[in-house]
Protein backbone atom coordinates (compact mmCIF):
# COMPACT_ATOMS: atom_id res chain seq x y z
CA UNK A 1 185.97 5.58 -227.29
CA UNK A 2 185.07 9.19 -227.90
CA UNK A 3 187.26 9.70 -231.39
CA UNK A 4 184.02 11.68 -232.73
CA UNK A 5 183.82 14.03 -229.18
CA UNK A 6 186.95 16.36 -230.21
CA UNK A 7 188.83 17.54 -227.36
CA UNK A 8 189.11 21.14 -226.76
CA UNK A 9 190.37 24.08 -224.63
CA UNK A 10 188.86 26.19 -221.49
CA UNK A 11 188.92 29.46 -223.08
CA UNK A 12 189.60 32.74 -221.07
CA UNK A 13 186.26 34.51 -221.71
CA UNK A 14 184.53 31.45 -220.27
CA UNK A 15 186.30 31.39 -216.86
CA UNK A 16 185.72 35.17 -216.47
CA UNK A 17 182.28 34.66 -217.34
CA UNK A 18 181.86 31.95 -214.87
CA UNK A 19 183.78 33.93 -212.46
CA UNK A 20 181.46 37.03 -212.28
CA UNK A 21 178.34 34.65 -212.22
CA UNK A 22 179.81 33.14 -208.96
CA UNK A 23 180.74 36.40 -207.48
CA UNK A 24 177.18 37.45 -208.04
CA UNK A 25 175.32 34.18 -206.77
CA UNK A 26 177.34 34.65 -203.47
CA UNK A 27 176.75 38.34 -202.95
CA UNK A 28 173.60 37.10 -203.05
CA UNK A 29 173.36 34.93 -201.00
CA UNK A 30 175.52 37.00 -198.07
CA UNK A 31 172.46 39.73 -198.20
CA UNK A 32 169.74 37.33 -197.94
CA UNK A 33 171.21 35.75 -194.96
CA UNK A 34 172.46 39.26 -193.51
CA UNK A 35 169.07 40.77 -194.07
CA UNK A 36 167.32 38.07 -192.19
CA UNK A 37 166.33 35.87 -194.81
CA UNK A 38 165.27 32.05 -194.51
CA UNK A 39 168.04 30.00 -193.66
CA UNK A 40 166.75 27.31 -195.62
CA UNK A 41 165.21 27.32 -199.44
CA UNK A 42 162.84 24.43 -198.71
CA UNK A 43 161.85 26.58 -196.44
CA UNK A 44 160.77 29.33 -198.62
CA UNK A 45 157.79 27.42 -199.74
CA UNK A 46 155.40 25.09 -197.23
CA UNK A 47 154.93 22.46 -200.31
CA UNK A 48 158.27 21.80 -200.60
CA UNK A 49 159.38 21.65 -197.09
CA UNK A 50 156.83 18.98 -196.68
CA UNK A 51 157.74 16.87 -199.85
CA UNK A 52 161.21 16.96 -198.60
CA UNK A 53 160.04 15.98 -194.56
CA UNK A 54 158.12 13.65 -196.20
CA UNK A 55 161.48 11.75 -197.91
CA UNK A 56 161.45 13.31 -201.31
CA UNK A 57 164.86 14.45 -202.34
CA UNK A 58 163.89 17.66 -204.61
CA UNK A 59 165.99 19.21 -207.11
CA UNK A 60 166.02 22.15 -209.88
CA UNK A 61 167.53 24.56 -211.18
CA UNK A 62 168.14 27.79 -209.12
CA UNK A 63 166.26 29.75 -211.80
CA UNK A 64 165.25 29.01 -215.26
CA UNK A 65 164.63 25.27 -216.39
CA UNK A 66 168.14 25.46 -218.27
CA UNK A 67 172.04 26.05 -217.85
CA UNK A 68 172.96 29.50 -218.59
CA UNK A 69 174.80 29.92 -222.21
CA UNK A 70 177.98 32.04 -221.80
CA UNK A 71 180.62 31.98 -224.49
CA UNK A 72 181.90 28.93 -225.66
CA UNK A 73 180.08 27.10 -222.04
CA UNK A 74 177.26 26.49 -219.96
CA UNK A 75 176.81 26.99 -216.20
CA UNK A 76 174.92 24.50 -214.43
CA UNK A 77 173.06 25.92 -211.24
CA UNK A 78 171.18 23.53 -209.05
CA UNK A 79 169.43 23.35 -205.40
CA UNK A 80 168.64 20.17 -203.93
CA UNK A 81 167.40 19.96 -200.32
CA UNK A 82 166.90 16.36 -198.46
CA UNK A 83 165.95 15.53 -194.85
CA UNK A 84 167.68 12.63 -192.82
CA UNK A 85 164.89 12.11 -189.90
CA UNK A 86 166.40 11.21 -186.29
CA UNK A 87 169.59 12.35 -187.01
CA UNK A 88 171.38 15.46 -185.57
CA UNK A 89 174.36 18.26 -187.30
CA UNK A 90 176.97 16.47 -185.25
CA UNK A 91 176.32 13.22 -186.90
CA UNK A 92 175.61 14.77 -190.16
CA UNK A 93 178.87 16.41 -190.20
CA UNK A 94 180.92 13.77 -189.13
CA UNK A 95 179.43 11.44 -192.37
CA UNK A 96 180.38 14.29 -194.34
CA UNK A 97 183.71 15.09 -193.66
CA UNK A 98 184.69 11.80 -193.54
CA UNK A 99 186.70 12.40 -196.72
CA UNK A 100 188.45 9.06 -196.63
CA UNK A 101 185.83 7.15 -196.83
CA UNK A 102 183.63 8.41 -199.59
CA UNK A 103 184.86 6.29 -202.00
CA UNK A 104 182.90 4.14 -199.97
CA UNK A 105 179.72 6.28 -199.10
CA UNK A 106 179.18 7.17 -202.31
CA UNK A 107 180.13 4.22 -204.46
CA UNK A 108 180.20 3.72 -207.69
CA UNK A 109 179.91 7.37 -208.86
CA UNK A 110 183.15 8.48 -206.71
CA UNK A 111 185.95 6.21 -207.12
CA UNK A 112 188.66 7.38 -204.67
CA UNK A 113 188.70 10.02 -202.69
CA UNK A 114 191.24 11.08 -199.85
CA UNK A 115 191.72 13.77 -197.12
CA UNK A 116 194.68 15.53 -197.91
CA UNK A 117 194.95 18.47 -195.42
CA UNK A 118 192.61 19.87 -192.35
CA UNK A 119 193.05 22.77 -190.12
CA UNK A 120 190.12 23.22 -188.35
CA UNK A 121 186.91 23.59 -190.38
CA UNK A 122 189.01 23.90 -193.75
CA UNK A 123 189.90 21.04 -195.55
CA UNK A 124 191.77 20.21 -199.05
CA UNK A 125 190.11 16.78 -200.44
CA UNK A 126 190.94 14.76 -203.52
CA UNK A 127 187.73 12.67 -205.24
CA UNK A 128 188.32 10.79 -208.51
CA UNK A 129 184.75 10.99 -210.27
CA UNK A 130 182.86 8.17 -212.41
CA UNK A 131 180.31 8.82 -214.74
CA UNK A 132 178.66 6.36 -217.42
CA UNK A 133 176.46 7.64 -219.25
CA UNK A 134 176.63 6.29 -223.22
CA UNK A 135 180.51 6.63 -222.81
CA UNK A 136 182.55 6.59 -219.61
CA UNK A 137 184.05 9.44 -218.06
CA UNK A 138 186.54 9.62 -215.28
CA UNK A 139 187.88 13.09 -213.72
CA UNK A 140 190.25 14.06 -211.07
CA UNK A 141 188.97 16.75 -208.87
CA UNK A 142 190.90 18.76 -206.26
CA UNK A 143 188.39 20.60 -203.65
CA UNK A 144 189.10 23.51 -201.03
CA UNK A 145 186.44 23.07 -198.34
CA UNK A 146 185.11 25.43 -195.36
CA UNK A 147 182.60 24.89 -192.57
CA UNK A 148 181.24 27.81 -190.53
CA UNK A 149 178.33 28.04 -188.63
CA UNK A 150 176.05 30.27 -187.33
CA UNK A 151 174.39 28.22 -184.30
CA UNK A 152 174.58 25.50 -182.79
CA UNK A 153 171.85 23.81 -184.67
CA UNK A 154 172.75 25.41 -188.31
CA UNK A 155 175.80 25.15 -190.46
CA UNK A 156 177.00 26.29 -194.06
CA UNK A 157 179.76 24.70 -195.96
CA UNK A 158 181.43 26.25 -199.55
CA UNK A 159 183.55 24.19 -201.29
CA UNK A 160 185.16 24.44 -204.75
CA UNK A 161 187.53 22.83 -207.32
CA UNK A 162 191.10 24.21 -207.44
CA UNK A 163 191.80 21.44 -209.95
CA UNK A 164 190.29 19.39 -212.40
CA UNK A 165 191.75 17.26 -215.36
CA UNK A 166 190.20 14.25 -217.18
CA UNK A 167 191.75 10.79 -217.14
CA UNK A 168 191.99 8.52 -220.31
CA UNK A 169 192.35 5.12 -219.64
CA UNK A 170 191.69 4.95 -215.98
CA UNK A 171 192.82 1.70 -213.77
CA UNK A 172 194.85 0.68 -217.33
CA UNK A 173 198.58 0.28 -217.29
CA UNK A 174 197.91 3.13 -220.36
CA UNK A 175 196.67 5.35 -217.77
CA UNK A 176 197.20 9.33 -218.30
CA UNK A 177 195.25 12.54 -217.21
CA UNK A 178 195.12 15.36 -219.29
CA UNK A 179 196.45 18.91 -218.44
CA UNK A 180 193.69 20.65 -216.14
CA UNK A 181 191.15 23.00 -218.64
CA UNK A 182 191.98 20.78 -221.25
CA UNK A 183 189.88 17.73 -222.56
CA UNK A 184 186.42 17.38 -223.72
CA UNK A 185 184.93 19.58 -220.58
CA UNK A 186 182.15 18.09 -219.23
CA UNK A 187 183.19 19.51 -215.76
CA UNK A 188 185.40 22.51 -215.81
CA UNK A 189 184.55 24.16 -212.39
CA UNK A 190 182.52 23.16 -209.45
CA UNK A 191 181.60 25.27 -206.45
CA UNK A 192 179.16 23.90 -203.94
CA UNK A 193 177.08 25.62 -201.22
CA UNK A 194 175.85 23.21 -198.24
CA UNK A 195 173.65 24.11 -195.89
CA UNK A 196 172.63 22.00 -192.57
CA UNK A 197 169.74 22.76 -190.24
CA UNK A 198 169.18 20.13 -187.38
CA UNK A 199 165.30 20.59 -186.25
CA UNK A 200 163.65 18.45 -183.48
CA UNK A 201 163.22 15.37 -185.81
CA UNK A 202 166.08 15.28 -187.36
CA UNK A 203 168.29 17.63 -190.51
CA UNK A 204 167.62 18.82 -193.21
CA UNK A 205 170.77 18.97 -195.76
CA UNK A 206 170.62 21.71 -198.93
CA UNK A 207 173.08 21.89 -201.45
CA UNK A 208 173.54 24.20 -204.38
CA UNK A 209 176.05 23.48 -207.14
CA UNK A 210 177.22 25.56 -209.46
CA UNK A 211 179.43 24.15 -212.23
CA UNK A 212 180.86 25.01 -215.71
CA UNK A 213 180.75 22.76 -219.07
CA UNK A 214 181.58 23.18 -222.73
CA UNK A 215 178.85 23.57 -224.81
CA UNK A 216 177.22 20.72 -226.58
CA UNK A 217 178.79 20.56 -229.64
CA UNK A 218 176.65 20.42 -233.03
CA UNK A 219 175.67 17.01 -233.97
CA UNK A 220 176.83 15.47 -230.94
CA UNK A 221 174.09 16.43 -228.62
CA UNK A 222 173.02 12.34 -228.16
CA UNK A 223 176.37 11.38 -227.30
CA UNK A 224 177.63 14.24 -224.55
CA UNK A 225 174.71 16.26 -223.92
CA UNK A 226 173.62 13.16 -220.98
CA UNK A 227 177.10 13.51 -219.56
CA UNK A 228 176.85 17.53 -219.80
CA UNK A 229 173.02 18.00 -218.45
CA UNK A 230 172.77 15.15 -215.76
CA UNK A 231 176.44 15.05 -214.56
CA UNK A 232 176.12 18.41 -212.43
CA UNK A 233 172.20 17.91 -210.98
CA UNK A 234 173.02 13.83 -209.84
């Protein structure tokens, strides 16, 4: 299925430079909320707090109108903000920590997907991810999650991959997955930012992801670049 896609190797250089743009989006983030700053980033702008109110789910890139280039892969850094009218955090939560079930939720793009530990607010969670997009990719992804919050009405959530490996074959008797930073890399790392603000008619739900992916390899751009470019923003 993807003889032409060679598989390849997560290389040092690109974790670290992953790494140090993570520990600089957070820092980040940390002084804009300690100095003050708007809770929400739909709220930084009237026009898009009122597409989203109005039902528009909006989405783009944190900065830039492309992933970032770093050796040998390309980080993938999106916001998305969406508004669920009538409802309230409590209910919003409780949908989204329902681990368990989002094989169900979130059908067909998550496949399975199990709770595997909670104390408290943190939570280990297992999702097995399905993407078609010219070919068919299947991953196993292994998430540490934590909720915190700073009032009643407003909560954050970070979670991120501790594990990810691809699976060849999946729901065949020939079934294997492939040591984790190994494969053909169209999701290396994911770390995800959630932010929940309940208002008087209803919440409104952000979420920036950050991810890493190989590059796009020369002369295969029509076969993996819609896996690598649209996996991480949908």
């Amino acid at each position: 299925m993807r003889k032409d896609a060679k598989p390849g190797q997560l290389k040092p250089e690109t974790v670290q430079a992953f790494d140090a743009y993570i520990r600089e989006a957070e820092a980040a983030m940390k002084q804009r909320l300690h100095k003050g700053g708007t809770f929400l980033w739909s709220d930084i702008s009237s026009e898009r707090a009122q597409q989203v109110r109005q039902g528009a789910i909006v989405a783009e890139f944190w900065s830039g109108q492309r992933p970032v280039r770093v050796a040998d892969g390309l980080i993938h850094d999106w916001i998305a903000a969406a508004f669920a009218p009538d409802a309230t955090v409590e209910r919003a939560l409780k949908l989204v920590q329902d681990y368990n079930n989002h094989k169900s939720i979130y059908k067909p793009e998550v496949i399975d997907s199990k709770l595997l530990s909670r104390h408290g607010d943190d939570f280990q969670i297992y999702l097995r991810l399905l993407k078609k997009k010219i070919i068919t990719v299947v991953l196993d992804t292994y998430h540490d999650v934590h909720y915190s919050s700073s009032s009643l009405t407003r909560w954050h959530c970070r979670s991120y991959t501790t594990r990810v490996v691809e699976v060849e074959g999946a729901g065949s008797p020939k079934e294997k997955t492939l040591p984790p930073d190994s494969g053909h890399g169209f999701l290396w790392r994911l770390y995800s930012y959630w932010s929940f603000e309940e208002k008087e008619d209803g919440v409104f739900v952000e979420c920036r992801a950050v991810s890493l992916s190989r590059n796009v390899p020369l002369g295969l751009g029509w076969r993996i670049e819609p896996i690598i470019q649209k996996l991480p923003r949908e």
